[in-house]
C-alpha atoms as a PDB file:
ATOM      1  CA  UNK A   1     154.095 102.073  59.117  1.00  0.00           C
ATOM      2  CA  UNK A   2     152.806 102.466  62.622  1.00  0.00           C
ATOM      3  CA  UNK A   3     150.494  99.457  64.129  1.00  0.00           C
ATOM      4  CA  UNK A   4     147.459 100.619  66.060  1.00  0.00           C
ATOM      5  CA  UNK A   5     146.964  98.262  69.433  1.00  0.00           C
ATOM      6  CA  UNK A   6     143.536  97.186  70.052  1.00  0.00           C
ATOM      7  CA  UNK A   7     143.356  97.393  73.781  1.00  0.00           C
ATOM      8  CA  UNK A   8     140.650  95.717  75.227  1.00  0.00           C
ATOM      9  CA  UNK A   9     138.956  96.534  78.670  1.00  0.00           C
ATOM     10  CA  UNK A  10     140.020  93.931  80.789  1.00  0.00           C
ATOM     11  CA  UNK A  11     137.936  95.440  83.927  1.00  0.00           C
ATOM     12  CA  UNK A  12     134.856  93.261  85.078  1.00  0.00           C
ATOM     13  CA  UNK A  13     131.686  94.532  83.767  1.00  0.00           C
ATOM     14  CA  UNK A  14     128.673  95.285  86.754  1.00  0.00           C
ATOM     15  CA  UNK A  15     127.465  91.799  85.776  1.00  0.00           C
ATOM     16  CA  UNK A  16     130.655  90.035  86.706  1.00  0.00           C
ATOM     17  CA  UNK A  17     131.012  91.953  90.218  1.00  0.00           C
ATOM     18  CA  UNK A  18     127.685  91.145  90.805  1.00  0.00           C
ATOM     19  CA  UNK A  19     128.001  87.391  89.755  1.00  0.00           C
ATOM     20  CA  UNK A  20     131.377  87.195  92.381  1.00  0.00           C
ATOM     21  CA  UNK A  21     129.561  88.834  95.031  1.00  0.00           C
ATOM     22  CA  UNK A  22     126.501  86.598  94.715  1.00  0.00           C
ATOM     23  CA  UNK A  23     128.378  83.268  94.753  1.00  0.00           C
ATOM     24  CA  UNK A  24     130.396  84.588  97.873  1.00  0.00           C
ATOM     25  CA  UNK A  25     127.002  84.756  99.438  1.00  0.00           C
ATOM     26  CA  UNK A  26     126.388  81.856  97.802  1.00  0.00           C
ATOM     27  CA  UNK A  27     129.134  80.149  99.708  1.00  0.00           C
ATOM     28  CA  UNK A  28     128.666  81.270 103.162  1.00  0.00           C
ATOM     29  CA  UNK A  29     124.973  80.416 102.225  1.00  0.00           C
ATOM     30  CA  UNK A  30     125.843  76.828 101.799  1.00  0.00           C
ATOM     31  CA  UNK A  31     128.221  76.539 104.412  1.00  0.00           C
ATOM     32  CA  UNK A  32     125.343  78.471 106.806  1.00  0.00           C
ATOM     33  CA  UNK A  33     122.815  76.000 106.000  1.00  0.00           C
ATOM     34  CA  UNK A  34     125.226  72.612 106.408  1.00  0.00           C
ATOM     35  CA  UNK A  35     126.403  74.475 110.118  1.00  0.00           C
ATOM     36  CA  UNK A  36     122.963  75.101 110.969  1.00  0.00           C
ATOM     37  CA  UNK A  37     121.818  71.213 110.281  1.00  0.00           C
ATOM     38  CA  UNK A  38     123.886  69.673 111.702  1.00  0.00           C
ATOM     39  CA  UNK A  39     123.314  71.883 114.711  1.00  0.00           C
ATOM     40  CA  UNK A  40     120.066  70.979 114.886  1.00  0.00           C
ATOM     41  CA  UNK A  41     120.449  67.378 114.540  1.00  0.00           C
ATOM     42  CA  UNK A  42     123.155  67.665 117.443  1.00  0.00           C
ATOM     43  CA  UNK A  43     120.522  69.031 119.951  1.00  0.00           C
ATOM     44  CA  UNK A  44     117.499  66.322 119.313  1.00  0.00           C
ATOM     45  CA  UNK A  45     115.859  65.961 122.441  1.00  0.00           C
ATOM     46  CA  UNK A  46     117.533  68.695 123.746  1.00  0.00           C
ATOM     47  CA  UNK A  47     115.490  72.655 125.008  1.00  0.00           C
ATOM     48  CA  UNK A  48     117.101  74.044 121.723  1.00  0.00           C
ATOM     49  CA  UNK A  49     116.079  71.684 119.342  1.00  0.00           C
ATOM     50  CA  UNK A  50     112.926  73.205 117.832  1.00  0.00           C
ATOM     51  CA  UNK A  51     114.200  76.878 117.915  1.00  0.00           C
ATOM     52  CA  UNK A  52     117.246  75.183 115.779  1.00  0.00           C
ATOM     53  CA  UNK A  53     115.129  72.731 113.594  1.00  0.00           C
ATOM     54  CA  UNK A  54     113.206  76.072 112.526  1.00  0.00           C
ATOM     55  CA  UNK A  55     116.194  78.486 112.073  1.00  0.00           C
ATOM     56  CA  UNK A  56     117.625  75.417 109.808  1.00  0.00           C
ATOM     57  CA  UNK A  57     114.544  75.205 107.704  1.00  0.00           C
ATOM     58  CA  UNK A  58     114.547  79.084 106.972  1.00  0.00           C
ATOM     59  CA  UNK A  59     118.562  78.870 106.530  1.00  0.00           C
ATOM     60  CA  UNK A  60     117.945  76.764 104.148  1.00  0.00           C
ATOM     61  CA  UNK A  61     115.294  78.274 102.338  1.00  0.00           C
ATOM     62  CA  UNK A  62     117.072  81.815 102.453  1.00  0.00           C
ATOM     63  CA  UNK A  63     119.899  79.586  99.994  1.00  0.00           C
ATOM     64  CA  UNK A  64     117.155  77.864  98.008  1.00  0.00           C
ATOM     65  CA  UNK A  65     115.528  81.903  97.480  1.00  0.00           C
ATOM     66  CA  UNK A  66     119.824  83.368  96.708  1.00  0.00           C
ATOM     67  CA  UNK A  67     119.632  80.398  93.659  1.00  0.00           C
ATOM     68  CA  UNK A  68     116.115  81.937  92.653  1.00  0.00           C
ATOM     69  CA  UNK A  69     117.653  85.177  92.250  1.00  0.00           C
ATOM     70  CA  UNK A  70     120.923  84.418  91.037  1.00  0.00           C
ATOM     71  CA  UNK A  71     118.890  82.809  88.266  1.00  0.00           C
ATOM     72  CA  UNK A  72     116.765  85.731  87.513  1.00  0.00           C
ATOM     73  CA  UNK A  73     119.544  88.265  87.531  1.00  0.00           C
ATOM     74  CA  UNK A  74     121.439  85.307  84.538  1.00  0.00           C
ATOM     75  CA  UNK A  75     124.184  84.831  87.641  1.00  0.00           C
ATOM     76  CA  UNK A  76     126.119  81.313  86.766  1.00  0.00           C
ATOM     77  CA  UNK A  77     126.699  79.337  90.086  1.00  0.00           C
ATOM     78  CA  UNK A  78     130.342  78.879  90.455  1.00  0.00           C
ATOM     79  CA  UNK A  79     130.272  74.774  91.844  1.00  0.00           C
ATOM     80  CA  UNK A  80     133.922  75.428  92.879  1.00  0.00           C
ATOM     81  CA  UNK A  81     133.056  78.174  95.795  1.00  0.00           C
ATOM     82  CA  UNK A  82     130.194  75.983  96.692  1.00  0.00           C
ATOM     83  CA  UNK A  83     132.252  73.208  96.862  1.00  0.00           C
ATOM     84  CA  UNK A  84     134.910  74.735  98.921  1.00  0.00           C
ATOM     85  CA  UNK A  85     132.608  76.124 101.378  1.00  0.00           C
ATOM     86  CA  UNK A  86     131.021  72.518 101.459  1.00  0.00           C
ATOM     87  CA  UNK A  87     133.989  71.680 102.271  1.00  0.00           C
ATOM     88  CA  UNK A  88     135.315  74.036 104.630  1.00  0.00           C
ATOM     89  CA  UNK A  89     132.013  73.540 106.722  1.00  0.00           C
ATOM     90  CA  UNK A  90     132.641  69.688 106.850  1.00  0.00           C
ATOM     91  CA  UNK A  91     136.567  70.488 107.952  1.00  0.00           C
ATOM     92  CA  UNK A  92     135.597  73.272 110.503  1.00  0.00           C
ATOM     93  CA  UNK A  93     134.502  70.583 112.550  1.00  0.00           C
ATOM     94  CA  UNK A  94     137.793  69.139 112.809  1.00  0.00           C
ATOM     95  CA  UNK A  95     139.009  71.081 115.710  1.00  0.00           C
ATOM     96  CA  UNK A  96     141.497  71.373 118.729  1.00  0.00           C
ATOM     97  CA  UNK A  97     138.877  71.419 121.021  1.00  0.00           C
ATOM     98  CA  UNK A  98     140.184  69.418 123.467  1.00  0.00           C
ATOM     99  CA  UNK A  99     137.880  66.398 122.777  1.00  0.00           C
ATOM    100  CA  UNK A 100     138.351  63.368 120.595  1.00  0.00           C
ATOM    101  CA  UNK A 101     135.369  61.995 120.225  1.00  0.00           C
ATOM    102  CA  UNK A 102     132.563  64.357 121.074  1.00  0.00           C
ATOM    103  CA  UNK A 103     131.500  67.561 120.613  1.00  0.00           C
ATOM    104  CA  UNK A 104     133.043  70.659 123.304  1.00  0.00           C
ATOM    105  CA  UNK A 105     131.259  72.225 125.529  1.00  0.00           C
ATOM    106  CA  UNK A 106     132.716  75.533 123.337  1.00  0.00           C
ATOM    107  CA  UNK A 107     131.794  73.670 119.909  1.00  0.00           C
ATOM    108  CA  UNK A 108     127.408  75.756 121.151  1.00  0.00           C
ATOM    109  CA  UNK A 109     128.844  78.318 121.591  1.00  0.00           C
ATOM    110  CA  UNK A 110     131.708  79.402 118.621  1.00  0.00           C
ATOM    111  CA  UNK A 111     128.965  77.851 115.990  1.00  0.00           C
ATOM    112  CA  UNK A 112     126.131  79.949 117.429  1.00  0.00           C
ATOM    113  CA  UNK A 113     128.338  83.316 116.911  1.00  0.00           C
ATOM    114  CA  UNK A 114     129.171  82.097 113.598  1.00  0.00           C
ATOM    115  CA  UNK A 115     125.343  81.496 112.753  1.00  0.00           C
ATOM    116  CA  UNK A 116     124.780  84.689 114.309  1.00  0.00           C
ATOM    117  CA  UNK A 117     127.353  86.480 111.935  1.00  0.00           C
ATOM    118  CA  UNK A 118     126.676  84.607 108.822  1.00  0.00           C
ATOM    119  CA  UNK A 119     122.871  86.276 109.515  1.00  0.00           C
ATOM    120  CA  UNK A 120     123.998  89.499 109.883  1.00  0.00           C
ATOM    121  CA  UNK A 121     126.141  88.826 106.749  1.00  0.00           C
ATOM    122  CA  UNK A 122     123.381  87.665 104.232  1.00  0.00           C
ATOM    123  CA  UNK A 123     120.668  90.578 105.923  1.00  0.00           C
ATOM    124  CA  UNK A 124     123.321  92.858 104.482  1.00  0.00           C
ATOM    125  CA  UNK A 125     123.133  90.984 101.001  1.00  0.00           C
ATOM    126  CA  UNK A 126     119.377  91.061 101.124  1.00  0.00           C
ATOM    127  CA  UNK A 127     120.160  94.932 101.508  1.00  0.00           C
ATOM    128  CA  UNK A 128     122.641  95.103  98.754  1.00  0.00           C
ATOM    129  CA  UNK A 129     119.942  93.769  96.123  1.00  0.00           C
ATOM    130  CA  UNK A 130     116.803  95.627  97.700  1.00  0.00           C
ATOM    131  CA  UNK A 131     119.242  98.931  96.668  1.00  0.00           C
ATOM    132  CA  UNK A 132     119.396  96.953  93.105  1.00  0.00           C
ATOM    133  CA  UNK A 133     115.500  96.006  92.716  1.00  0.00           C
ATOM    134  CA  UNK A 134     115.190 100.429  92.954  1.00  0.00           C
ATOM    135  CA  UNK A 135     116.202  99.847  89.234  1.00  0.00           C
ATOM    136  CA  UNK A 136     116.291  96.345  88.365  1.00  0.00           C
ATOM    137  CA  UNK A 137     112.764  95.032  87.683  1.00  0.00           C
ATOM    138  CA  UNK A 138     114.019  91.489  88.003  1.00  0.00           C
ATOM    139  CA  UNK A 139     114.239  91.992  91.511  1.00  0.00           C
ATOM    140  CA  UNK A 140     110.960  91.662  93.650  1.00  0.00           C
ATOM    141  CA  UNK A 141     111.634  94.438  96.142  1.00  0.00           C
ATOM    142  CA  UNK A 142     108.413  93.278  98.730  1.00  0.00           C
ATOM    143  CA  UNK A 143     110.152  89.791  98.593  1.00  0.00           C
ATOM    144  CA  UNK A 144     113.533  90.951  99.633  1.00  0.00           C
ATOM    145  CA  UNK A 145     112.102  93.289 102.259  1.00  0.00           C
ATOM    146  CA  UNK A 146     110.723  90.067 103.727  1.00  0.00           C
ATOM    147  CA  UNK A 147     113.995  88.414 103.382  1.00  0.00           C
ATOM    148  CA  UNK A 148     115.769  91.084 105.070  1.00  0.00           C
ATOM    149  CA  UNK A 149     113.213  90.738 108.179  1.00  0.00           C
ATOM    150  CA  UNK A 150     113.651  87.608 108.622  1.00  0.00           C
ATOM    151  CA  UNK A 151     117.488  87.821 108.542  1.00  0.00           C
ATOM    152  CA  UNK A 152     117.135  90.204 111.227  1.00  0.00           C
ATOM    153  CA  UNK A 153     114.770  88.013 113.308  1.00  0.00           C
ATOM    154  CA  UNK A 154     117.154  85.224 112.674  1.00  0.00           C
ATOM    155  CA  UNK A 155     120.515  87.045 113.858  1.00  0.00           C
ATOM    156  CA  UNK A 156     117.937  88.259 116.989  1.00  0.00           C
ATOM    157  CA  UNK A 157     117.090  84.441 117.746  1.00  0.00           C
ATOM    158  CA  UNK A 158     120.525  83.078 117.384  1.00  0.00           C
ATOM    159  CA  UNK A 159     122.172  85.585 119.535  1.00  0.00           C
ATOM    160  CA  UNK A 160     119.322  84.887 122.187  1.00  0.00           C
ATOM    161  CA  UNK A 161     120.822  81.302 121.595  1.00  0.00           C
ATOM    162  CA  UNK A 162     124.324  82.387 121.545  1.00  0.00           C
ATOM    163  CA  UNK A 163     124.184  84.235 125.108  1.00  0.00           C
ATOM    164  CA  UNK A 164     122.733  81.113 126.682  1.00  0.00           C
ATOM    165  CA  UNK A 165     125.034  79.170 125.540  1.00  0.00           C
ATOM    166  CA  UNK A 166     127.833  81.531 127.132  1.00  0.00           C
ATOM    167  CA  UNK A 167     125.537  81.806 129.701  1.00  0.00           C
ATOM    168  CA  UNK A 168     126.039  77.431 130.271  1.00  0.00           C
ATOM    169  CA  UNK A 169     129.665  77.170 129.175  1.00  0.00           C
ATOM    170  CA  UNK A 170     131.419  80.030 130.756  1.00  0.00           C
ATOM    171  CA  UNK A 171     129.205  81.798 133.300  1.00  0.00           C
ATOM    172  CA  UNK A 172     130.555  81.011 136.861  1.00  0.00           C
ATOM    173  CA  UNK A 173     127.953  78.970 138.661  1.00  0.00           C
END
């Protein structure tokens, strides 16, 4: 007597790619938003204090508007890559800078390009899903296009940001 196998398609369904690729945004969302902060709290008093206060707000509300559509599309959160990149953020600022106690003059600079990149990153999500919300009437197409703007302004701002801080820490006088 000959056994049939039941085999079982192990491959991820659309949903499931989409769910990993949302909490990986997710993640660099979170750690984005915790960089951005305490970047802003950093520079209090300081000429690029308001321009960071503002680019924190949105930062954060760009993660706050990923939740809103992860829980539209039925995405679960996955705590564990939040966590991590919680995490990660908090460690990142445990570097060989150079400096015990305070913050290095490079410290503007290499958290400026990664605020700059981490914009470019999530405009590209924002893209990602506006291809999706062609087909998928859970997504609100006019509300990503507005999402992806302001992505772009933000990357625009920060690398304004990002040159004068090169322009202070490396420039010869």
């Amino acid at each position: 007597m000959s056994r049939t196998a039941i085999v079982k398609d192990t491959r991820p369904s659309r949903h499931d790619l989409l769910g990993v690729y949302l909490n990986d945004h997710l993640a660099g969302a979170t750690a984005g938003s915790e960089l951005a902060k305490r970047m802003a709290r950093s520079h209090r008093g300081q000429e690029e204090a308001g321009p960071l206060r503002r680019l924190a707000a949105e930062i954060g509300q760009d993660r706050s508007a990923l939740l809103d559509i992860m829980a539209s599309l039925g995405v679960t959160v996955r705590l564990y890559k939040v966590g991590a990149a919680w995490v990660g953020e908090k460690a990142g600022r445990l570097k060989f800078n150079g400096r015990l106690f305070s913050r290095s003059p490079l410290s503007d600079l290499e958290e400026l390009e990664l605020l700059r990149l981490g914009a470019e990153g999530k405009a590209a999500g924002w893209r990602t899903l506006r291809t999706l919300a062609d087909t998928d009437t859970r997504l609100d197409a006019g509300r990503l296009d507005e999402l992806i703007s302001r992505a772009s302004s933000q990357a625009g701002e920060l690398e304004e940001l990002r040159v004068h801080a090169a322009r202070r820490v490396i420039s010869q006088p």
